[in-house]
Protein backbone atom coordinates (compact mmCIF):
# COMPACT_ATOMS: atom_id res chain seq x y z
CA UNK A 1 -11.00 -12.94 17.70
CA UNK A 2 -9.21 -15.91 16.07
CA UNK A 3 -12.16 -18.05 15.96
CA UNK A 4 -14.97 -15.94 15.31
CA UNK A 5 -12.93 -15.04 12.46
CA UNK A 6 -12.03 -18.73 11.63
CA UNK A 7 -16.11 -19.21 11.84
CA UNK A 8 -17.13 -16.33 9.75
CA UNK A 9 -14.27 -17.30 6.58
CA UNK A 10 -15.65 -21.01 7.14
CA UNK A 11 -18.94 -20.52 6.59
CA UNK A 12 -18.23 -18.24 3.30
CA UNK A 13 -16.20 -20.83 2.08
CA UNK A 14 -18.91 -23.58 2.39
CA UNK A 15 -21.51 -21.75 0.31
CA UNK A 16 -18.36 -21.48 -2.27
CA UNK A 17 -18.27 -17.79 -2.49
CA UNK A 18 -14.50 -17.84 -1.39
CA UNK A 19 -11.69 -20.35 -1.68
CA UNK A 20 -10.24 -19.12 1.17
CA UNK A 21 -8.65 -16.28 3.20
CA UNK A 22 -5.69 -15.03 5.00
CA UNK A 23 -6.02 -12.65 7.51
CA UNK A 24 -2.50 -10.42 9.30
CA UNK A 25 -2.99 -7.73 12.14
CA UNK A 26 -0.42 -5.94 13.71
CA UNK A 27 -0.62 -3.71 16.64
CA UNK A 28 1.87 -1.47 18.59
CA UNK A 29 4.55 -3.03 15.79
CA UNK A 30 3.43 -6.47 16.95
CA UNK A 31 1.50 -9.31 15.28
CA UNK A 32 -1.94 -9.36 16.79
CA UNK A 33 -3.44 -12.44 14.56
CA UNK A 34 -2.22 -13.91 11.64
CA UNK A 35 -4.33 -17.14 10.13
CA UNK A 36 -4.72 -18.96 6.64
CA UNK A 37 -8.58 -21.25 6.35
CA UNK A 38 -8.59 -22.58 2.87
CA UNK A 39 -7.05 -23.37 -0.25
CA UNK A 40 -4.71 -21.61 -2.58
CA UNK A 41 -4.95 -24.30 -5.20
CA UNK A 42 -8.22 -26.31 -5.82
CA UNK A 43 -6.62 -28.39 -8.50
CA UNK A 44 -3.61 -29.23 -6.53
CA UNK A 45 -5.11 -28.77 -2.97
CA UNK A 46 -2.61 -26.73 -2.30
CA UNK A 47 -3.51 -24.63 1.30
CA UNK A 48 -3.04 -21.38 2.09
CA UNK A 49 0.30 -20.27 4.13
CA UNK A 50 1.79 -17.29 5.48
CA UNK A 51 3.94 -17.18 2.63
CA UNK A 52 1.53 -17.44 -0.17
CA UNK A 53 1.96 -15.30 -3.12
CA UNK A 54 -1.18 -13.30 -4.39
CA UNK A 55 -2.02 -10.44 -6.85
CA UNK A 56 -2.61 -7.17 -5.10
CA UNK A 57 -4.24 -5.21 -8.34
CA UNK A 58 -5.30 -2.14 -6.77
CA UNK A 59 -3.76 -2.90 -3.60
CA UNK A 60 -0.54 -1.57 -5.42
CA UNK A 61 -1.32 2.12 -5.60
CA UNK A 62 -0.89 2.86 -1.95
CA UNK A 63 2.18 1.68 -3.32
CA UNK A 64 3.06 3.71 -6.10
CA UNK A 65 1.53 6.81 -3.83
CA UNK A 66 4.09 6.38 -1.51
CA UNK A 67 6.45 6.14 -4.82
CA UNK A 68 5.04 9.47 -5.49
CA UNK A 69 5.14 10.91 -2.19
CA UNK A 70 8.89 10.46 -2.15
CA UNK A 71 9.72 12.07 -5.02
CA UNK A 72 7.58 15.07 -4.43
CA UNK A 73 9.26 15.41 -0.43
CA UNK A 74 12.38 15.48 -2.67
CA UNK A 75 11.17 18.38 -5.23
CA UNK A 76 11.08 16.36 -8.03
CA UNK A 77 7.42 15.74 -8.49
CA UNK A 78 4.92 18.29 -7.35
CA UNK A 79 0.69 17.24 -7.55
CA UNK A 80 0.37 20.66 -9.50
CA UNK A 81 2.61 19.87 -12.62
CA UNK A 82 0.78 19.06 -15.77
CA UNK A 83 0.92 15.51 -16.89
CA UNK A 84 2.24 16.99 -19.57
CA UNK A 85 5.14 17.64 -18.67
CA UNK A 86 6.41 14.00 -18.74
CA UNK A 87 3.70 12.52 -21.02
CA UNK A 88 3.33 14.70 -24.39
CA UNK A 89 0.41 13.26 -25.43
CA UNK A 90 -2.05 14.65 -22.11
CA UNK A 91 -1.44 18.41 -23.87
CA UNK A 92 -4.91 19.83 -25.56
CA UNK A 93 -7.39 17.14 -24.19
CA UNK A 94 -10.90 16.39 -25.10
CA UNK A 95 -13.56 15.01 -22.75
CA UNK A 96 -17.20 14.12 -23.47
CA UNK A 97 -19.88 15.83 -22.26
CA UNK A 98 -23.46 14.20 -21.07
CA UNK A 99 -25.17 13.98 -24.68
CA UNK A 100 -21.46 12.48 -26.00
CA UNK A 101 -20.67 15.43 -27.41
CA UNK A 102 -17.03 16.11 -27.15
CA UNK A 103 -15.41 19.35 -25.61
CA UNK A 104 -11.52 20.56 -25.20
CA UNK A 105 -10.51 20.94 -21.47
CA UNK A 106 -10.73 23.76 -20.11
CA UNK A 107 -7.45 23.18 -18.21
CA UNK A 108 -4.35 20.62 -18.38
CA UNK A 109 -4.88 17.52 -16.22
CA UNK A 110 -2.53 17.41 -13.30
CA UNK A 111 -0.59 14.99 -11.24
CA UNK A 112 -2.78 15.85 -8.43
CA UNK A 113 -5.63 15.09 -10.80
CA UNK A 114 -3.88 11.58 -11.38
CA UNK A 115 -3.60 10.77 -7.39
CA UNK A 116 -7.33 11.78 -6.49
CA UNK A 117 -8.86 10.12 -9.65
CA UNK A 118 -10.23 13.50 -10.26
CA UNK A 119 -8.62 13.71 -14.12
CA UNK A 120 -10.99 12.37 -16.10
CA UNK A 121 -9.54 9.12 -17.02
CA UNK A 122 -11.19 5.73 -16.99
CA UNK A 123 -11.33 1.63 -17.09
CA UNK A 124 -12.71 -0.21 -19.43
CA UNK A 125 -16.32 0.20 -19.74
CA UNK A 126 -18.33 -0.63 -21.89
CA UNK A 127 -21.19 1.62 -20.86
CA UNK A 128 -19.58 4.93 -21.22
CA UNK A 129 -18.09 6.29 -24.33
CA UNK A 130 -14.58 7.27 -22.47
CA UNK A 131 -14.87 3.65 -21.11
CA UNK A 132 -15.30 1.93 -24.20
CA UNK A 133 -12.45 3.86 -26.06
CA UNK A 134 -10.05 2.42 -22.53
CA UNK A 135 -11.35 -0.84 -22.65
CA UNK A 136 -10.38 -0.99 -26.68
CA UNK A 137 -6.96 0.07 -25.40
CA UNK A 138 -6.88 -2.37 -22.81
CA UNK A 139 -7.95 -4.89 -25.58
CA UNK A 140 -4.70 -4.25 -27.74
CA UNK A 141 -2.60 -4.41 -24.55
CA UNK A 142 -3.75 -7.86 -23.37
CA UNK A 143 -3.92 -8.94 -27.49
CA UNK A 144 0.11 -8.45 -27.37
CA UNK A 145 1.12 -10.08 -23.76
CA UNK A 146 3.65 -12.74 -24.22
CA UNK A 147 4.41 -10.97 -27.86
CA UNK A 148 7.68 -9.18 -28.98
CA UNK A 149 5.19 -5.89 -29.16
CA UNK A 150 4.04 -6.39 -25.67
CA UNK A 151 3.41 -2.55 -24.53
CA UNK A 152 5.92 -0.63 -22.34
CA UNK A 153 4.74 1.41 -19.51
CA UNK A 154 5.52 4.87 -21.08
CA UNK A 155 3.75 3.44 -24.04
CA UNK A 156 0.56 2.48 -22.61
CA UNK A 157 0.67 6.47 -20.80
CA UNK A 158 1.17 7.42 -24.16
CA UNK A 159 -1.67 5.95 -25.14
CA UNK A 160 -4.27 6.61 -22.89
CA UNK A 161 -3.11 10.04 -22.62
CA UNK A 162 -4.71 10.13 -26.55
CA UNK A 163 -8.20 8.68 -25.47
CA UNK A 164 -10.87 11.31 -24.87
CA UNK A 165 -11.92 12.05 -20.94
CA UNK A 166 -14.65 11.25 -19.60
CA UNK A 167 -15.09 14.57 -17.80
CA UNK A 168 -13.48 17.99 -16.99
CA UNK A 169 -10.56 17.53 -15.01
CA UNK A 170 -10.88 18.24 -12.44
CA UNK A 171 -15.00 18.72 -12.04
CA UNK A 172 -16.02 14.69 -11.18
CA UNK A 173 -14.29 11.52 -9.54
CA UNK A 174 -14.45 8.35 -11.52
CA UNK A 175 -11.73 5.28 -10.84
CA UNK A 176 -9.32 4.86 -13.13
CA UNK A 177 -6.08 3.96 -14.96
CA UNK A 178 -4.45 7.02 -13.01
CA UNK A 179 -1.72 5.15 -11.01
CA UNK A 180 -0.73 3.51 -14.14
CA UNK A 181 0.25 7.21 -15.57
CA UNK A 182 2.10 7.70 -12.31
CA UNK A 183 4.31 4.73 -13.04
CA UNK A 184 4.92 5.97 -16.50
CA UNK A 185 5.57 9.61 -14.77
CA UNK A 186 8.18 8.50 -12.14
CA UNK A 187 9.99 6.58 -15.13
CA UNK A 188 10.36 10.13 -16.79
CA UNK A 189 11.26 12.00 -13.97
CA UNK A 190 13.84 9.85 -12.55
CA UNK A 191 14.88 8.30 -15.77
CA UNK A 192 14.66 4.37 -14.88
CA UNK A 193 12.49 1.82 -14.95
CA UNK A 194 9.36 1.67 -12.66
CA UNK A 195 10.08 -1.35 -10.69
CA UNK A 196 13.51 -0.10 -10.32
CA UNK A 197 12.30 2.41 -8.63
CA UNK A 198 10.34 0.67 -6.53
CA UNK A 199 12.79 -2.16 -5.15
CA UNK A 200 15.89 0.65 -4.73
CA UNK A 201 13.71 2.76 -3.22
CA UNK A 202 11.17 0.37 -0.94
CA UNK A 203 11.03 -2.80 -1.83
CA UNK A 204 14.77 -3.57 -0.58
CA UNK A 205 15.01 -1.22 2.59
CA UNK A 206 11.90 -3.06 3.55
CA UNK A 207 13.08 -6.19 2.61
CA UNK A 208 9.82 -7.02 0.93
CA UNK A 209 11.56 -9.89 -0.63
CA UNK A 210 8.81 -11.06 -2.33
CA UNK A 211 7.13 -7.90 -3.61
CA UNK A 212 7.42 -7.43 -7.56
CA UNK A 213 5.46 -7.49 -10.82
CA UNK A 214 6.36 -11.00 -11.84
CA UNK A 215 6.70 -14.07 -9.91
CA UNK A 216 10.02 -16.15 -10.94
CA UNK A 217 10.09 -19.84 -11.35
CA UNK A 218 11.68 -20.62 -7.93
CA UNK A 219 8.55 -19.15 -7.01
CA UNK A 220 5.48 -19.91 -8.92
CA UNK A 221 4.27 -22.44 -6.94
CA UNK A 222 3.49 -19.98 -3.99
CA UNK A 223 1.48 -18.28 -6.18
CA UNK A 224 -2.28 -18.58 -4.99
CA UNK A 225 -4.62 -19.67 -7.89
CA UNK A 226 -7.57 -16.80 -8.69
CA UNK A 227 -11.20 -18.41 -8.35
CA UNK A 228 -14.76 -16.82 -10.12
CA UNK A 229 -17.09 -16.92 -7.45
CA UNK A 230 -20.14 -19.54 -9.10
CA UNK A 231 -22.45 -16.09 -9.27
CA UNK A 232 -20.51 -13.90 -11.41
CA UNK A 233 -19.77 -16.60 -13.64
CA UNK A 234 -22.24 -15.52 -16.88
CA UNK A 235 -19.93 -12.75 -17.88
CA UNK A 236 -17.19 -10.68 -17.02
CA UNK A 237 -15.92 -6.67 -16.95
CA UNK A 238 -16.44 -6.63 -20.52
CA UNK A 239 -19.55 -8.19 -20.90
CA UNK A 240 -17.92 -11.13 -22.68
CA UNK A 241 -17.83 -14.90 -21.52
CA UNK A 242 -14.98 -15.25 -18.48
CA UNK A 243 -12.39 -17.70 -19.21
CA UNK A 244 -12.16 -20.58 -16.36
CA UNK A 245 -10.32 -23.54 -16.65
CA UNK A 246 -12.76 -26.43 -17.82
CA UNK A 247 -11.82 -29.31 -14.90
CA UNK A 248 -14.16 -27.68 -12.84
CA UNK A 249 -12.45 -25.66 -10.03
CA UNK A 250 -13.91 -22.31 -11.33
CA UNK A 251 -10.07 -20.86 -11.90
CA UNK A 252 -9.89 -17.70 -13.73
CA UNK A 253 -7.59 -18.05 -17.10
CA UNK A 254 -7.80 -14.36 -18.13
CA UNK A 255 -5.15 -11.60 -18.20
CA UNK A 256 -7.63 -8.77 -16.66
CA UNK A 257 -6.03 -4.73 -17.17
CA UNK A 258 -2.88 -5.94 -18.73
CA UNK A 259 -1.28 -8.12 -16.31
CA UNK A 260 -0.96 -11.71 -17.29
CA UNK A 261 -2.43 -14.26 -14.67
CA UNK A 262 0.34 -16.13 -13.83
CA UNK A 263 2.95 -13.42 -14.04
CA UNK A 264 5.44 -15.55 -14.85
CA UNK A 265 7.92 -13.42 -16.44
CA UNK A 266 8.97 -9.75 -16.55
CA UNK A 267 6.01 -7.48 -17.66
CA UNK A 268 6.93 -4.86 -19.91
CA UNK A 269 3.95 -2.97 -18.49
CA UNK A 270 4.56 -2.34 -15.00
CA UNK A 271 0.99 -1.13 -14.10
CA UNK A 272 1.56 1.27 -10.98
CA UNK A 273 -2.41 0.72 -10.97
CA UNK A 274 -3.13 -3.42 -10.50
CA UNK A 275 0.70 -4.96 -11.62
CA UNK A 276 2.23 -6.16 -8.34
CA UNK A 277 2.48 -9.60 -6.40
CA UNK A 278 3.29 -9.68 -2.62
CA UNK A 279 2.34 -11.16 0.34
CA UNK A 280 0.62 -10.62 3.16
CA UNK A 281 3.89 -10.03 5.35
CA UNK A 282 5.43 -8.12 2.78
CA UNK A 283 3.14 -6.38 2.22
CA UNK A 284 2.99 -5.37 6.37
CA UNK A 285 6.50 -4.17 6.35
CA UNK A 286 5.55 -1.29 3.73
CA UNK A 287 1.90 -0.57 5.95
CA UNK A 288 4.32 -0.47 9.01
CA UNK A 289 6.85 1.81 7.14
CA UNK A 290 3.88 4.46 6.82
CA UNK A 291 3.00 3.71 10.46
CA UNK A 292 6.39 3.89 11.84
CA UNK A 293 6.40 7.87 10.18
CA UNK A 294 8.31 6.39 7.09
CA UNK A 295 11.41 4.69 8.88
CA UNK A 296 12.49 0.63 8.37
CA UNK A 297 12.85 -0.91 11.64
CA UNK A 298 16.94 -0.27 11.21
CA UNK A 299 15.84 3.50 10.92
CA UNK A 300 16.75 4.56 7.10
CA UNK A 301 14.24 6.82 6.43
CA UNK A 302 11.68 5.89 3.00
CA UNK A 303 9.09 9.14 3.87
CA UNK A 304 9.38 11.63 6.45
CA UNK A 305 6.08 12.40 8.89
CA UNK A 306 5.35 15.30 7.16
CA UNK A 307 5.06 13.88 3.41
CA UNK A 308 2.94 10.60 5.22
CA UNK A 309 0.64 13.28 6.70
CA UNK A 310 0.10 15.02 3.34
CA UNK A 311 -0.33 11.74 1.53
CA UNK A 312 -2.93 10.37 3.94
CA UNK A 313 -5.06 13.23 5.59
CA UNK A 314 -5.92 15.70 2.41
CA UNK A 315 -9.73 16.85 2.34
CA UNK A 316 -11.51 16.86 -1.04
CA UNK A 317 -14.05 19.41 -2.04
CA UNK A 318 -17.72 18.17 -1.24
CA UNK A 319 -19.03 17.33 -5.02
CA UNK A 320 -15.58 15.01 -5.17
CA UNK A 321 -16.48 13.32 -1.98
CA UNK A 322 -19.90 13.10 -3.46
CA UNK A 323 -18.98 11.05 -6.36
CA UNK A 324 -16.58 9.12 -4.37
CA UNK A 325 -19.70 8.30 -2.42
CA UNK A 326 -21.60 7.35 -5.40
CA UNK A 327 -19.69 5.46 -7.42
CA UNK A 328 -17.94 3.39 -4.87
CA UNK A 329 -20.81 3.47 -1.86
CA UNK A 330 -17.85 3.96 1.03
CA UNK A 331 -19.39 6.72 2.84
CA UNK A 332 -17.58 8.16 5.53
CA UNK A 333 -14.39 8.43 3.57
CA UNK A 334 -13.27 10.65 1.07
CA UNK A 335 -10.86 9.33 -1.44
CA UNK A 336 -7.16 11.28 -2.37
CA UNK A 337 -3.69 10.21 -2.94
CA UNK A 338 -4.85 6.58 -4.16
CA UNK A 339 -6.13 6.00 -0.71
CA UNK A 340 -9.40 6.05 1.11
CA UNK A 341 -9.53 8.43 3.89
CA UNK A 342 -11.46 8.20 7.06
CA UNK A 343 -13.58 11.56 7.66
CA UNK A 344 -15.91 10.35 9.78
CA UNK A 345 -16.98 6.66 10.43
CA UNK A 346 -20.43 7.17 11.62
CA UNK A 347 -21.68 7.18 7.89
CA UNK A 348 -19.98 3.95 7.14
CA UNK A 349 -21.76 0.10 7.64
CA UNK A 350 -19.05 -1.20 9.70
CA UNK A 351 -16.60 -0.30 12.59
CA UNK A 352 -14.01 2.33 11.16
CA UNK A 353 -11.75 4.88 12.76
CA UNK A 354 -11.19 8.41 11.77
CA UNK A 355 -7.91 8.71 10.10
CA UNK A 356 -7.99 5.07 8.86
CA UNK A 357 -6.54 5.23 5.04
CA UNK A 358 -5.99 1.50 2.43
CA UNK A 359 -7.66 0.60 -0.56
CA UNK A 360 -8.17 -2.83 -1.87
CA UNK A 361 -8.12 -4.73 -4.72
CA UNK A 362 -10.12 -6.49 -7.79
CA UNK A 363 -9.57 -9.94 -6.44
CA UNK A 364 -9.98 -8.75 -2.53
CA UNK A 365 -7.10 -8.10 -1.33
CA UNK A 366 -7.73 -5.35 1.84
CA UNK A 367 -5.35 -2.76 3.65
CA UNK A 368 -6.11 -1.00 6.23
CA UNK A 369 -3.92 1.79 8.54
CA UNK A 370 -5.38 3.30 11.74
CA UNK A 371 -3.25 5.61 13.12
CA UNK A 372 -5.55 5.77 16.13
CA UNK A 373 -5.05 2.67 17.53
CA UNK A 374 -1.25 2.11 15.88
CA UNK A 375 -2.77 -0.91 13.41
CA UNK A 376 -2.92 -2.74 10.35
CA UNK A 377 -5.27 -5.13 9.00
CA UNK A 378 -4.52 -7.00 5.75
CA UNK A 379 -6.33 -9.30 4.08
CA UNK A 380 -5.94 -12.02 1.32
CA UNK A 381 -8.87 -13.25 -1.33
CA UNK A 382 -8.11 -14.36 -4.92
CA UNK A 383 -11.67 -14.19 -6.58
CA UNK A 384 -12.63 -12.51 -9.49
CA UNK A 385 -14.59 -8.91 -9.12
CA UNK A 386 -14.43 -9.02 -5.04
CA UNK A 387 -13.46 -6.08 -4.21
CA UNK A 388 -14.62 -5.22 -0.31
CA UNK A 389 -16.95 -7.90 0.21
CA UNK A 390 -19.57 -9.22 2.51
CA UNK A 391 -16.62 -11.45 4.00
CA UNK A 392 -14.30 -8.73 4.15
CA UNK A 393 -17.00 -6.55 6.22
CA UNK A 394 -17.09 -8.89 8.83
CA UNK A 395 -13.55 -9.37 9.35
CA UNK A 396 -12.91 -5.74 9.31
CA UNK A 397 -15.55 -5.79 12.28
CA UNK A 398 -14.68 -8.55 14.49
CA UNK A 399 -11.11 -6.98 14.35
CA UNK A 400 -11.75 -3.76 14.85
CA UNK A 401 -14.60 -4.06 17.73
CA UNK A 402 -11.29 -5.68 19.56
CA UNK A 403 -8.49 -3.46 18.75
């Protein structure tokens, strides 16, 4: 396994398409495989380790899921409450209809709505009217990082909450700013600050030392560098020019959905959506958590078996799954509770398991549970717009066709 893997991650980075990868699998609560090929730092050819640093973007909402899941096991949160409820400005919503017209809901979006990207909400986009009001928004948030007005995360919920849908809730799926509401949400309902949260309630059980949404001094230099692979370099999200560094290494100088590149200090966003740093062993411990039915290995108790089953095996009505389909191409899976779902892996392109649930993330980051086989595979890229890759297909393969 090691070196077909080793073979497949060399030959993408010879054509340049990756800088590198890291690759951790765990089975039966023991480490399968764990390997680094490649670079975390062109400039300073600086290689990857087992304890570099990287940005998870949407690899954090399995995290702030879970940060969900526990407050709803406790009775605090419940996926039928009106956003609302905590966020004033989600009452008497408008969303736009096909010709652009615009229409008031016809019901409140919910926090169920927020967790299966079913609400309505959107990312920047500039080819959608909904998406180009976000990506405005997103504008004015990245316009004040580093500022004394940099955004808080209730005031960025605030915000978005006053943009105008892009659908029904409820009646679509499109991928979203959701979990960054759900950070905002948890702040209200348990009256601290996100990341708070977060460490008291995960991060330090876990001891995921190195889990956060900044990355101190002491530790900057474990931070991984993000690359822009040489074909999307013409233009980025946005449509506008992508900022690179100019000495030739392709790294990406842009603060992408609010979170500034080198997250060097506290954020005063804490996106629940794209805002955290880990690594790949952190990052295990909290996938093991889930698999272990919510215990640490010194048995305190994050989740109970019962709240993990509801957060990871929920159906979705066929038009959602449809959409899912659509937008995102990952047939086989249905999509609910900020995770993908395995429903059946005979539709999908490469080897899957039913029951398998992750997600990944904008610079490639990949997560993967299967119950089925007691497993984890996690994966770490730093490239711009990577998402689940050609790269990441074939690891998930050569793993799986082994486990």
């Amino acid at each position: 396994m090691r070196d077909r893997i080793i073979k497949a991650i060399d030959y993408y980075i010879d054509k340049k398409e990756i800088g590198g990868a890291s690759v951790l699998v765990y089975k039966d609560g023991m480490e399968l495989l764990s390997l680094q090929r490649g670079i975390a730092d062109r400039k300073n050819n600086i290689p990857l380790s087992d304890d570099t640093i990287i940005r998870l973007y949407s690899m954090s909402k399995p995290i702030t899921s879970a940060a969900v899941m526990i407050l709803i096991e406790r009775g605090i949160l419940d996926r039928c409450d009106p956003v609302s409820d905590y966020i004033p400005s989600f009452k008497k919503q408008y969303y736009y209809d096909s010709s652009g017209k615009k229409h008031p809901v016809s019901r409140e979006m919910t926090l169920g709505d927020l967790l299966d990207m079913s609400g309505g909400l959107s990312y920047p986009d500039e080819s959608t009217p909904a998406g180009k009001e976000a990506a405005e928004l997103f504008r004015d948030i990245c316009s004040r990082l580093g500022s004394k007005d940099e955004m808080s995360t209730l005031k960025v919920a605030e915000r978005i909450g006053e943009l105008t849908l892009a659908f029904d809730p409820g009646s679509d799926y499109l991928y979203s700013t959701s979990a960054d509401i759900l950070g905002a949400v948890i702040e209200k309902a348990v009256g601290m600050k996100f990341s708070d949260f977060l460490s008291e309630e995960i991060f330090r059980p876990l001891k995921m030392n190195d889990t956060g949404f900044f990355v101190p001094a002491e530790k900057q230099s474990r931070l991984a560098r993000s690359y822009v692979p040489e074909s999307h370099l013409k233009a980025g999200p946005s449509g506008n020019e992508i900022p690179i560094s100019d000495d030739g290494s392709n790294e990406y100088l842009g603060n992408y959905l609010g979170i500034r590149n080198r997250m060097e200090a506290p954020p005063a966003f804490e996106s629940g959506g794209a805002g955290l740093a880990s690594t790949l062993s952190d990052y295990m411990k909290f996938a093991q958590m889930l698999l272990r039915g919510g215990k640490t290995p010194e048995e305190q108790r994050i989740l109970s078996p019962a709240t993990i089953n509801f957060m990871t095996d929920r159906k979705r009505p066929a038009h959602i799954n449809d959409r899912f389909h659509e937008r995102f191409g990952i047939y086989g899976f249905t999509y609910s509770n900020l995770l993908r779902i395995c429903i059946d892996p005979g539709e999908n392109d490469t080897i899957r398991f039913k029951g398998e649930y992750g997600w990944d993330g904008w610079l490639g980051p990949f997560f993967a549970n299967i119950p089925s086989k007691n497993a984890t595979i996690l994966i770490g890229i730093q490239m711009t717009d990577f998402g689940t890759s050609s790269i990441t297909h074939r690891i998930i393969n050569i793993i799986s066709s082994d486990l």
